[in-house]
Protein backbone atom coordinates (compact mmCIF):
# COMPACT_ATOMS: atom_id res chain seq x y z
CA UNK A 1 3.83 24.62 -23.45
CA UNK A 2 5.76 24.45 -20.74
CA UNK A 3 6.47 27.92 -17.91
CA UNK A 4 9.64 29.60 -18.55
CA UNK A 5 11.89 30.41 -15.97
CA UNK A 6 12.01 33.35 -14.01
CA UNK A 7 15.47 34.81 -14.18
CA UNK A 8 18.17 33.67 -11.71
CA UNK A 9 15.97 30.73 -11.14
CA UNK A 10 17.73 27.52 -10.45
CA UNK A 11 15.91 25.38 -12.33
CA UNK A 12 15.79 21.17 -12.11
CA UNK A 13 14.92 18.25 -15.23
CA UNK A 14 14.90 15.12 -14.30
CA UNK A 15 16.91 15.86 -11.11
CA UNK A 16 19.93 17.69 -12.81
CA UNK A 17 20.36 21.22 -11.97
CA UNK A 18 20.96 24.13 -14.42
CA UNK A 19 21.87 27.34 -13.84
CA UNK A 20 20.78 29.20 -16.91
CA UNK A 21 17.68 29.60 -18.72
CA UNK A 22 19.21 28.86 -22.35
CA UNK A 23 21.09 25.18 -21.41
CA UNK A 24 17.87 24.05 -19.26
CA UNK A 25 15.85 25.03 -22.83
CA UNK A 26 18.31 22.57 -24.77
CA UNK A 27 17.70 20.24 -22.34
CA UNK A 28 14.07 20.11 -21.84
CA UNK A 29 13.81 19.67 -25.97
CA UNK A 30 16.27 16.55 -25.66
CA UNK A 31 12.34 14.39 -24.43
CA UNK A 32 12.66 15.42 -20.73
CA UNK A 33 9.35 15.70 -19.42
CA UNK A 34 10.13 16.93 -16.33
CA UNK A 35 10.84 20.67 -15.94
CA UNK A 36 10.53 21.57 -12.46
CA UNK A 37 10.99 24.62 -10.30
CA UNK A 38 12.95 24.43 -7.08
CA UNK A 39 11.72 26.60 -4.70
CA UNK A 40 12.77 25.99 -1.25
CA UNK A 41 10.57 27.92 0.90
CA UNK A 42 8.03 25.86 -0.08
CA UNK A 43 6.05 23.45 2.89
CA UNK A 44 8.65 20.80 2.14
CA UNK A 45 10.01 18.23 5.27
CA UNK A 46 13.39 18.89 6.04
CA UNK A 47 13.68 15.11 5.99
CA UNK A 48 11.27 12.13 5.28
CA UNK A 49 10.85 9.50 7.32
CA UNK A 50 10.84 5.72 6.24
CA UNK A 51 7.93 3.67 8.37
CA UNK A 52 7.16 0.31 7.61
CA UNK A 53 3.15 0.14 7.49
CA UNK A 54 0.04 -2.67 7.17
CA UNK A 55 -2.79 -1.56 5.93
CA UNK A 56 -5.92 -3.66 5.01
CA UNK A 57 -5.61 -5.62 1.57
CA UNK A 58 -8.92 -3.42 0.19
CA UNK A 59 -7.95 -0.04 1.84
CA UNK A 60 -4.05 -1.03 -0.07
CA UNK A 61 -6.26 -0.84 -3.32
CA UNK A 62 -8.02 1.99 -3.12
CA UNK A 63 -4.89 3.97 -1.85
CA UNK A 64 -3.08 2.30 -4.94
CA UNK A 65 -5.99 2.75 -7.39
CA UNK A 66 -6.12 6.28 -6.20
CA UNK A 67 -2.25 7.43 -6.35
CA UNK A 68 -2.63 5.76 -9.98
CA UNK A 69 -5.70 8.06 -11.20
CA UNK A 70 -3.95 11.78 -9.65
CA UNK A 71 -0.49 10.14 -11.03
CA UNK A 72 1.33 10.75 -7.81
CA UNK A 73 3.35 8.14 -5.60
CA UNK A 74 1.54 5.42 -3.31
CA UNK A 75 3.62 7.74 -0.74
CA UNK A 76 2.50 10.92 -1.88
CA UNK A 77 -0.93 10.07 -1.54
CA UNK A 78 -0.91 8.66 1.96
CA UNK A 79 1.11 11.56 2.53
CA UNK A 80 -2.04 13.76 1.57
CA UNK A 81 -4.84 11.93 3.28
CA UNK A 82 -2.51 12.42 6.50
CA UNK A 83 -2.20 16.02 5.56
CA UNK A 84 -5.52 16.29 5.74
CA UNK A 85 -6.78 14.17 8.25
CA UNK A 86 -4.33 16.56 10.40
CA UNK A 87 -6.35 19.41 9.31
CA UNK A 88 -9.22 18.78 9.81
CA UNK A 89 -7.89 17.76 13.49
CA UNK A 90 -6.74 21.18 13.90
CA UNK A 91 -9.72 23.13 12.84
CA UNK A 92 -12.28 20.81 15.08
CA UNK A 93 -10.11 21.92 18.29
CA UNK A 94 -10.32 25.17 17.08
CA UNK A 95 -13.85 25.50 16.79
CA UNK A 96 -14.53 23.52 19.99
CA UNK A 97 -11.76 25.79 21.89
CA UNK A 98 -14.08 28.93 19.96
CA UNK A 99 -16.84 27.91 21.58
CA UNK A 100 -16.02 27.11 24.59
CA UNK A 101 -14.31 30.99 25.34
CA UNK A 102 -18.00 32.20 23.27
CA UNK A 103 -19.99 30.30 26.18
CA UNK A 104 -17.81 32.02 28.74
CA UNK A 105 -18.16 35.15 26.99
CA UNK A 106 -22.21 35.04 26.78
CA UNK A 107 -22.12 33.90 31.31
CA UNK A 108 -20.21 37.32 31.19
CA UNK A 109 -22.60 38.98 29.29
CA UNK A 110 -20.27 39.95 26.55
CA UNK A 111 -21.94 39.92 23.10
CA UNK A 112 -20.98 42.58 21.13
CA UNK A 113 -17.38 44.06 20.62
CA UNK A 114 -18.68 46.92 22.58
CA UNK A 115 -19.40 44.57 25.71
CA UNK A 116 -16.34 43.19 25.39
CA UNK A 117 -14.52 46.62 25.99
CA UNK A 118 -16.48 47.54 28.61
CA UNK A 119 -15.65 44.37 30.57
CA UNK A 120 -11.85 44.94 29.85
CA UNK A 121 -11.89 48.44 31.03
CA UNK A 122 -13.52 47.12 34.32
């Protein structure tokens, strides 16, 4: 079964837009097997890219193989593994910023949230 709607929704099959509720219905029993959602506050690029890239012949498969099993685009799923590979970027320079400001803290002497505003009443 596929999600209804919500009203005033714009709602996209296959790329075409409908307004209302009742024509996208019609259409979506006509064998579309798309029914989509557009929602454009969503993370979604303002504008893609196109890059010419070489990968390795094996890493080419197992991106391929991959993108194949989840049903997404060759794209998509290079698009994820970048996604995340950014991520996980992020969150190591935020732990090592973390504890660099905790050492600081603990040469101050500041372990508890109490010690911490003593030192900034001083």
């Amino acid at each position: 079964m596929l999600p209804r709607p919500a009203a005033g929704a714009k709602v996209f099959i296959q790329g075409r837009r409908f307004e209302d509720k009742a024509r996208a219905s019609a259409e979506r029993f006509r064998g579309c097997v798309r029914y989509d959602f557009f929602i454009p506050w969503q993370n979604m690029p303002k504008r893609a890219i196109k890059k010419t890239i070489s990968l390795p012949e094996d890493l080419f498969r197992e991106l391929q193989r991959q993108a194949e099993a989840e049903q997404k685009t060759l794209s998509g799923v290079i698009q994820e593994e970048l996604q995340a590979a950014r991520r996980a970027r992020l969150k190591q320079e935020f732990q090592e910023i973390q504890s660099y400001w905790s050492r600081k803290a603990e040469e101050r002497g500041i372990l508890s949230q109490r010690d911490l505003e003593r030192y900034l009443r001083k």
